[in-house]
Protein backbone atom coordinates (compact mmCIF):
# COMPACT_ATOMS: atom_id res chain seq x y z
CA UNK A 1 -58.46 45.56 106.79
CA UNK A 2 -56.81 48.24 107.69
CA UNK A 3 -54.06 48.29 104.81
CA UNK A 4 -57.35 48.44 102.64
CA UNK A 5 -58.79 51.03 104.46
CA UNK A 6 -55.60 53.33 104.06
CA UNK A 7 -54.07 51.88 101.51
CA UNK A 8 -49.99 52.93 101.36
CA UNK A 9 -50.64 55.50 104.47
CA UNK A 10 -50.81 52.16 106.43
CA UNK A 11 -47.73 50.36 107.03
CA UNK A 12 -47.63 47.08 109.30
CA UNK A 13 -44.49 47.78 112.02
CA UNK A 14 -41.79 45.34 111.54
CA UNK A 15 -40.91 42.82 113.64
CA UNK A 16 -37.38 43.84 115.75
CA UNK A 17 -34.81 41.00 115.81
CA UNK A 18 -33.47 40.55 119.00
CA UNK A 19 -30.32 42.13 118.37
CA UNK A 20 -27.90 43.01 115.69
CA UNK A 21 -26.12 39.12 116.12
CA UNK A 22 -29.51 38.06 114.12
CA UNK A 23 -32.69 38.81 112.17
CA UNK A 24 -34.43 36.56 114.59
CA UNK A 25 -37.25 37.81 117.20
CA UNK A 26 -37.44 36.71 120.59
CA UNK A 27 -40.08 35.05 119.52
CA UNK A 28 -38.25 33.28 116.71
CA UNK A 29 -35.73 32.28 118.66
CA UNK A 30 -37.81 30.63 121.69
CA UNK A 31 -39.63 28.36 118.76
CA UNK A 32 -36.57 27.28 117.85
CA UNK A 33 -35.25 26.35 120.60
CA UNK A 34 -37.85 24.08 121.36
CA UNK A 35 -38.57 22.91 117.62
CA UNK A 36 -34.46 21.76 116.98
CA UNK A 37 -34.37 20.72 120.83
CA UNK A 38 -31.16 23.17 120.99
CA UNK A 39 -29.86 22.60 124.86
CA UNK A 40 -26.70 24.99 124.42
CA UNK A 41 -25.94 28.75 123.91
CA UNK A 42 -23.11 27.57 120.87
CA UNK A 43 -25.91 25.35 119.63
CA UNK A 44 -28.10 28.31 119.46
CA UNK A 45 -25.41 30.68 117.72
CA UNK A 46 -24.06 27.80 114.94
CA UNK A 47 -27.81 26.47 114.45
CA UNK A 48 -29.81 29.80 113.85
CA UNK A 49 -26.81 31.39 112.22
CA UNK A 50 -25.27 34.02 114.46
CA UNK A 51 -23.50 37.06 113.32
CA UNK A 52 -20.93 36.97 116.24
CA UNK A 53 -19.30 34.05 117.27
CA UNK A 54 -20.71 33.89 121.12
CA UNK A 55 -23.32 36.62 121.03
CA UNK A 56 -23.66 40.04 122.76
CA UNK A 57 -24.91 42.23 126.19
CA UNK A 58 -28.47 41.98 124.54
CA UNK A 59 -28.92 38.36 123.24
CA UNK A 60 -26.49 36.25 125.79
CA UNK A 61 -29.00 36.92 128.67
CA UNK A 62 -32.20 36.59 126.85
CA UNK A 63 -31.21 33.01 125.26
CA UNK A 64 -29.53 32.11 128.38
CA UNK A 65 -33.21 32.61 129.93
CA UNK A 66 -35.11 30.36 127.57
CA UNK A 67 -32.59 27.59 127.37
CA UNK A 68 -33.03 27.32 131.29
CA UNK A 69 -36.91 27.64 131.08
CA UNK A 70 -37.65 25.35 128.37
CA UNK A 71 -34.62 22.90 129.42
CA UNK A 72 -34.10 22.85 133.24
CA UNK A 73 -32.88 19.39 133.46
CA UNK A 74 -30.39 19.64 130.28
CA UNK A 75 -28.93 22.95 130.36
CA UNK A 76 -26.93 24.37 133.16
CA UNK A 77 -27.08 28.61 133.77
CA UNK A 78 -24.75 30.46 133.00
CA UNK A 79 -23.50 32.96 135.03
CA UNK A 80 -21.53 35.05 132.52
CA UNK A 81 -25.13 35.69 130.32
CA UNK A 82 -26.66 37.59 133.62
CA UNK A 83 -26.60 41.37 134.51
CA UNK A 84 -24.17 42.42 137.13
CA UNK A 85 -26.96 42.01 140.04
CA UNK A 86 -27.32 38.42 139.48
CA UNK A 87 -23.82 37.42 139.21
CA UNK A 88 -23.25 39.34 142.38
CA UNK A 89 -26.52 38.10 144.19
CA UNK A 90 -27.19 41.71 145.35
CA UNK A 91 -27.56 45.31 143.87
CA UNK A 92 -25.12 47.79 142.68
CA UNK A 93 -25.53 50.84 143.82
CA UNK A 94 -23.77 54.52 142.39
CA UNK A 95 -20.84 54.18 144.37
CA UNK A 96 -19.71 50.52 143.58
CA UNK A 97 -21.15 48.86 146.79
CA UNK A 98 -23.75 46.69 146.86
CA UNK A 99 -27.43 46.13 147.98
CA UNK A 100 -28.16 42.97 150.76
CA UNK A 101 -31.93 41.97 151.15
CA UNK A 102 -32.44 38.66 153.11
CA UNK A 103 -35.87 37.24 152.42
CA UNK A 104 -38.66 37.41 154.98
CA UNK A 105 -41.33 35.16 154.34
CA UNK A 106 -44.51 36.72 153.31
CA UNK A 107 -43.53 39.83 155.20
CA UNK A 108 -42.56 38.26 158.57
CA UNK A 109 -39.68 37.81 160.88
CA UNK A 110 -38.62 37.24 164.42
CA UNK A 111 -36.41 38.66 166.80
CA UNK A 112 -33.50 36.40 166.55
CA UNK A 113 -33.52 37.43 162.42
CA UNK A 114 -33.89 40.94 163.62
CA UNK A 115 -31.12 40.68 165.91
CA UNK A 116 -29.09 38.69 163.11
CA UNK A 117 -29.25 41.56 160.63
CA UNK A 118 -28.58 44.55 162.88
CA UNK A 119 -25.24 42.34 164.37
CA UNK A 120 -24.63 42.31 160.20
CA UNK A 121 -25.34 46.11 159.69
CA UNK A 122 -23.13 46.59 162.82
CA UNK A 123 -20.11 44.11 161.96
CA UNK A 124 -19.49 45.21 158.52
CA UNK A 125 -20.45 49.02 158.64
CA UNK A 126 -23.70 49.41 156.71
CA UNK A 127 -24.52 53.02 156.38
CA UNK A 128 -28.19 52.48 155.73
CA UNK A 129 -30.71 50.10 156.87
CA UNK A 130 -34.19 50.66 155.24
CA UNK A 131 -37.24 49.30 155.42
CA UNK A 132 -38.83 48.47 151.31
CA UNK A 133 -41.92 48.18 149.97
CA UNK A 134 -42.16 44.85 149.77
CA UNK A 135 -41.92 44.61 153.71
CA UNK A 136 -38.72 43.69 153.60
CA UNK A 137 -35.35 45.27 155.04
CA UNK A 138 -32.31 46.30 153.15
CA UNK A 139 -29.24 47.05 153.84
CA UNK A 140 -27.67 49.49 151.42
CA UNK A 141 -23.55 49.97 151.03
CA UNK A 142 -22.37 46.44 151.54
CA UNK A 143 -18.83 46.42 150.37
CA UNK A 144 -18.29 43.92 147.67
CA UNK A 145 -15.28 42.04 149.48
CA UNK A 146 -17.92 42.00 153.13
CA UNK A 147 -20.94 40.15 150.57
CA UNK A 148 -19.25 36.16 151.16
CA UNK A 149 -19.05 36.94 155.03
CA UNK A 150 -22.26 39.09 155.65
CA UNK A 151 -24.16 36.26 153.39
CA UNK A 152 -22.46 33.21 156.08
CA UNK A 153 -24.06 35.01 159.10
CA UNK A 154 -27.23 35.61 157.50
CA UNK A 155 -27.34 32.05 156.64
CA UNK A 156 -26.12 30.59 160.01
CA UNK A 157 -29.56 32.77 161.72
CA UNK A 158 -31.63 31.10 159.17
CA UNK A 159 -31.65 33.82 156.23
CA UNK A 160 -31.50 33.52 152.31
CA UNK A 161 -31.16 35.13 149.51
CA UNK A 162 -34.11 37.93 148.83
CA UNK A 163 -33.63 37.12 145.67
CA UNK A 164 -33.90 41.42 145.05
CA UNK A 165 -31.71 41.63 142.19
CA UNK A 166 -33.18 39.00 140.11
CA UNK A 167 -35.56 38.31 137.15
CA UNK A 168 -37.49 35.92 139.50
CA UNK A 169 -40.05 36.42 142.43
CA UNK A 170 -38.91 39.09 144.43
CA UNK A 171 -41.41 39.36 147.51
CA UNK A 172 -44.91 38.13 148.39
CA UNK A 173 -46.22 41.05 150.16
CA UNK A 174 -49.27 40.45 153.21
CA UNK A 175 -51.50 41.89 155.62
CA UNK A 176 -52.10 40.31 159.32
CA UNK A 177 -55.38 38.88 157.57
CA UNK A 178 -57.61 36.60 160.66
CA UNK A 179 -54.30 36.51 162.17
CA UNK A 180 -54.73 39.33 163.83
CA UNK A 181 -57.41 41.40 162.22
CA UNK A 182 -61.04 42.09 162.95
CA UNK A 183 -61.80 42.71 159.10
CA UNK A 184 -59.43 39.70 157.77
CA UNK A 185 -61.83 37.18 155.76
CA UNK A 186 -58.95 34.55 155.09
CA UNK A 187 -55.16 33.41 156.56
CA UNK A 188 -53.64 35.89 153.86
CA UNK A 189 -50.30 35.89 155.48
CA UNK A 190 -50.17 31.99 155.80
CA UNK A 191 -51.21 31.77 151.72
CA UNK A 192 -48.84 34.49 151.23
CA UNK A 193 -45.86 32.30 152.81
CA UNK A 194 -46.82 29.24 151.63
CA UNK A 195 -46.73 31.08 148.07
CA UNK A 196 -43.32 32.35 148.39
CA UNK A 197 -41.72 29.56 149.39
CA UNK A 198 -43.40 27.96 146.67
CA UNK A 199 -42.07 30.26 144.27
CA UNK A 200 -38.87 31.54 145.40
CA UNK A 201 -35.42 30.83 143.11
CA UNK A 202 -37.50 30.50 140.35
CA UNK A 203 -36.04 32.44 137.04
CA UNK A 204 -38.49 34.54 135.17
CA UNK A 205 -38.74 37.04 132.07
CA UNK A 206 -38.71 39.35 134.57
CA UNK A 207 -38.83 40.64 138.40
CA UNK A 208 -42.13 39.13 139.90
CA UNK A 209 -44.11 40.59 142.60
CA UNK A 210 -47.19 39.25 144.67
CA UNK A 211 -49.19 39.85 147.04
CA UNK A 212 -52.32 38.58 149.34
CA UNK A 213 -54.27 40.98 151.00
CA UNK A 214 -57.04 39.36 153.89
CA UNK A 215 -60.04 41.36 153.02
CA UNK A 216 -61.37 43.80 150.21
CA UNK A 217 -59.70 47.04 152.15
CA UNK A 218 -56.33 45.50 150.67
CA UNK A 219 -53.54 46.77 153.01
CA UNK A 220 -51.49 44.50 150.96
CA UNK A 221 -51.66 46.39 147.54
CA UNK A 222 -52.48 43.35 145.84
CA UNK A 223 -54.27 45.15 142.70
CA UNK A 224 -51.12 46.54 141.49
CA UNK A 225 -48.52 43.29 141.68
CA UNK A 226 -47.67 41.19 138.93
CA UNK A 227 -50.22 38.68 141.11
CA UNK A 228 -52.38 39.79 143.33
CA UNK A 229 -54.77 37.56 145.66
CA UNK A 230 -57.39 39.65 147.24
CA UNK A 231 -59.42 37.50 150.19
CA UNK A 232 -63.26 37.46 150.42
CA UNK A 233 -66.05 35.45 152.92
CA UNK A 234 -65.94 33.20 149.90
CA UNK A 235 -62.46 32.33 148.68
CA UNK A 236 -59.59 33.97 146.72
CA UNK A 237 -60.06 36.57 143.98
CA UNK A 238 -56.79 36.53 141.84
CA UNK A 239 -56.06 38.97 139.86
CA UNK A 240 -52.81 39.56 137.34
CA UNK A 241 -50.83 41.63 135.30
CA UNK A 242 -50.82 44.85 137.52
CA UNK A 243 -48.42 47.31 137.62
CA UNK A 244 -46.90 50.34 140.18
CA UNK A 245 -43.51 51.27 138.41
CA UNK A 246 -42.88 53.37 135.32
CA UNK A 247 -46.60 52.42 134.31
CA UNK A 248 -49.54 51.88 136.53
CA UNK A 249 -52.47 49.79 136.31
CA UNK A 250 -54.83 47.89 138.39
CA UNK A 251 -54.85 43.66 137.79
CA UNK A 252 -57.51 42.12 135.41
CA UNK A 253 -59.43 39.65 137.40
CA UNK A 254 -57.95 35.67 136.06
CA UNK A 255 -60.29 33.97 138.29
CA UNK A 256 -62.05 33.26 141.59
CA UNK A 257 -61.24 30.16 143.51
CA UNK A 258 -62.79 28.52 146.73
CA UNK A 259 -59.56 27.18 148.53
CA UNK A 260 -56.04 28.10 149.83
CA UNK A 261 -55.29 24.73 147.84
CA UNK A 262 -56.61 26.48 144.09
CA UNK A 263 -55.36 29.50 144.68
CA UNK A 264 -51.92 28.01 144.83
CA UNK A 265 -52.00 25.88 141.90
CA UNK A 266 -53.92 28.48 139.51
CA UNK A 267 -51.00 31.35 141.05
CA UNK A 268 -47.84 28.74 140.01
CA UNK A 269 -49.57 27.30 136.82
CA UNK A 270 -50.25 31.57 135.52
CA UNK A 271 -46.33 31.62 136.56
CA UNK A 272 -44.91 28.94 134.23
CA UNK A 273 -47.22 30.14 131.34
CA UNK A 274 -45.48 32.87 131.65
CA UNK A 275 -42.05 31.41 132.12
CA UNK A 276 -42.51 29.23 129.47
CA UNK A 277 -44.07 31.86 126.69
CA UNK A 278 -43.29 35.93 127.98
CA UNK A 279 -40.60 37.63 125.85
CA UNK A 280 -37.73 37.99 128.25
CA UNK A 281 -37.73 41.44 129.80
CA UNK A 282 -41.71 41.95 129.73
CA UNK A 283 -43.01 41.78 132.76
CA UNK A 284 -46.74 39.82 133.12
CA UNK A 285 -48.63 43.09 132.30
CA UNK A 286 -46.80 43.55 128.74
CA UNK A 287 -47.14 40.01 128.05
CA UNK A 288 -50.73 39.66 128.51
CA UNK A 289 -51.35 42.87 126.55
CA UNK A 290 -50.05 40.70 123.73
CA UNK A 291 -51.33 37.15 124.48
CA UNK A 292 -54.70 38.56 125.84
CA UNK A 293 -55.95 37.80 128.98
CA UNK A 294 -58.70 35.29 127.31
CA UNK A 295 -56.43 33.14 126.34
CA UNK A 296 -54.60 33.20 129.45
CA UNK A 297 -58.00 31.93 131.27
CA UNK A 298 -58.93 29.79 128.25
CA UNK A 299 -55.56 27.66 129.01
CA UNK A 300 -55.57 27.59 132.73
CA UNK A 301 -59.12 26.60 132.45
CA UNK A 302 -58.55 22.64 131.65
CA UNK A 303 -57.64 21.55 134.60
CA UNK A 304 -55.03 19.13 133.37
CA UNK A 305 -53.30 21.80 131.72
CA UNK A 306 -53.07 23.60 134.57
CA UNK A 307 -51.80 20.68 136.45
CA UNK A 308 -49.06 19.98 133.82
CA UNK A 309 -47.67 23.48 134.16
CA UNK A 310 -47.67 23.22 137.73
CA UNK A 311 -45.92 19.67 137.50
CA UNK A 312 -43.14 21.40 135.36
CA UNK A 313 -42.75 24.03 137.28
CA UNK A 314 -41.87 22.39 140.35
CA UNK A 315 -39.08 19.73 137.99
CA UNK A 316 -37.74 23.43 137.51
CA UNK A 317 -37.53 24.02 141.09
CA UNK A 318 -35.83 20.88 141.80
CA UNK A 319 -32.47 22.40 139.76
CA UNK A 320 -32.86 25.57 140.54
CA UNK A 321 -35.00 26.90 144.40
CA UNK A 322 -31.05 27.08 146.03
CA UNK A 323 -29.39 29.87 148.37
CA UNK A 324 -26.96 31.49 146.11
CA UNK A 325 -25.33 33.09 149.40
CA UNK A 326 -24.91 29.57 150.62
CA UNK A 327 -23.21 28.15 147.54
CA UNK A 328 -20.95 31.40 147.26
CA UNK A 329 -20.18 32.10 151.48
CA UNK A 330 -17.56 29.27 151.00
CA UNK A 331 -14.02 30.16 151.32
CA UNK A 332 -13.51 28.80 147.37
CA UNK A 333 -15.81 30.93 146.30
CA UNK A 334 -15.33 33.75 148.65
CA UNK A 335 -12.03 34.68 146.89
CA UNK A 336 -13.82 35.81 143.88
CA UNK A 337 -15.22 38.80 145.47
CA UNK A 338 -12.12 40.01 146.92
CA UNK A 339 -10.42 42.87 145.21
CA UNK A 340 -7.33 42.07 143.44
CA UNK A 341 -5.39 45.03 144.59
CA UNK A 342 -5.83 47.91 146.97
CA UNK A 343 -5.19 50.85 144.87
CA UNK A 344 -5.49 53.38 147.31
CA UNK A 345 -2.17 51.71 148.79
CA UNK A 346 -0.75 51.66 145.08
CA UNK A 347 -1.16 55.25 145.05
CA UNK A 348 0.07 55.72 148.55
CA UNK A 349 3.50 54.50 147.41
């Protein structure tokens, strides 16, 4: 219509390949992946024709992502197709050191944990210890060599990975709710735990935040997370697709559920419809600004649709909910964070 309208003032934008190894979309390439049943990155490159023999910076990550999500059980990540932060399992900062967040469930710790990280901060000279946003506490200039040995004494108090470096959930942010307050309508900070350690290790296009706040005053700044579960006398309002970052904008309401139970299931079935279809690197907002939120609810609507995504979700998790800092604190392993030489003693001589 509107080429008639306009006639050659109108031009239709063309579709961007995913890089300059192809003429293929993101969108191109996740169809075929899952129409030729490719389970490999070198099946990917020979099959759809790649300019470069193993791919680049832009693609490697990207088709890395949707093997993994449309393949859990056949293809195995790898490591070498992630940004620096995820091989590393923490964040680079300016100066070459590194980030450390343990998680907290749903906002919440104990003494012993607290204890745990400041004997951390203490033993391997942190400079800065700061609470985030997402209730959480990080400890900023982490030497690279120190990550292997500050992750083994998390773990041995009982902490994992944060997961804050990853395109995955990063935190599941609460109030008190009827813990504790006199305005809290539901358990938001149970549903918020029970959420993340639903979620948590799970690979996504993107970062993914949440958060469930126990009453309409929302201490919890659910209408601006990725998902955000706001509690009423009633139930569980969900909402999705906000956004607090380089854009802002408030979540559009998915649905309104009755039970701790459905607001679980609708949360992790939204989550693998967007695993499974989100161009990698759009975070939920972009994606449903192209899908539309209609269809969104239209799918997650039949109830055995929902269940199936839910059901294939959690196969996913069975591969891949692990501690990273568990399965790189061993001494094998350790090694590879070590520098290989000291240069300030090269220089020195």
């Amino acid at each position: 219509m509107l080429a008639v309208t306009l006639g050659d003032a109108f031009a239709m934008p063309a579709a961007q390949p995913i890089c300059g190894c192809t003429d293929l979309t993101h969108e191109d390439v996740r169809r075929l992946i899952k129409a030729r049943e490719l389970k490999s990155q070198p099946a990917v490159w020979q099959e759809l024709g790649w300019r470069t023999p193993n791919g680049c910076h832009v693609c490697r990550p990207a088709v890395n992502f949707y093997l993994l999500a449309d393949g859990p059980l056949e293809y195995q990540d790898d490591p070498q197709s992630r940004f620096v932060n995820e091989r590393k399992h923490a964040n680079i900062q300016k100066d070459g050191t590194f980030s450390v967040v343990p998680r907290m469930w749903g906002g919440i710790t104990s003494a012993s944990e607290l204890r745990a990280i400041a004997d951390a901060a203490e033993k391997y000279d942190v400079p800065t210890v700061k609470v985030t946003g997402g209730q959480r506490i990080d400890l900023l200039g982490v030497k690279g060599e120190d990550l292997p040995a500050m992750w083994a004494d998390l773990n041995a108090a009982g902490l994992v990975s944060g997961h804050a470096y990853s395109k995955g959930l990063r935190t599941v942010k609460t109030c008190v709710g009827t813990d504790h307050c006199r305005f809290g309508t539901q358990d938001s900070t149970g549903l918020g735990i029970r959420l993340e350690k639903r979620l948590w290790g799970s690979w996504t296009p993107h970062k993914v935040k949440l958060a469930v706040s126990g009453c309409p005053r929302n201490c919890a700044e659910a209408t601006c997370k990725d998902v955000g579960i706001v509690c009423v006398d009633s139930g569980y309002e969900i909402g999705v697709g906000g956004a607090a970052g380089m854009d802002v904008k408030e979540v559009e309401r998915l649905v309104k559920v009755a039970t701790e139970g459905e607001a679980v299931e609708w949360t992790v079935a939204f989550v693998q419809l967007y695993r499974e279809h989100a161009r990698y690197l759009d975070r939920p907002y972009k994606w449903l600004g192209k899908v539309g939120l209609d269809w969104v609810k239209e799918t997650l609507g039949d109830a055995a649709t929902r269940r199936a995504l839910v059901e294939r979700f959690d196969l996913s998790q069975t591969i891949y909910q692990t501690d990273p800092w568990a399965e790189l604190a061993v001494r094998e392993k350790a090694r590879a964070f070590a520098p290989i030489a000291d240069l300030t003693l090269e220089a020195a001589q």
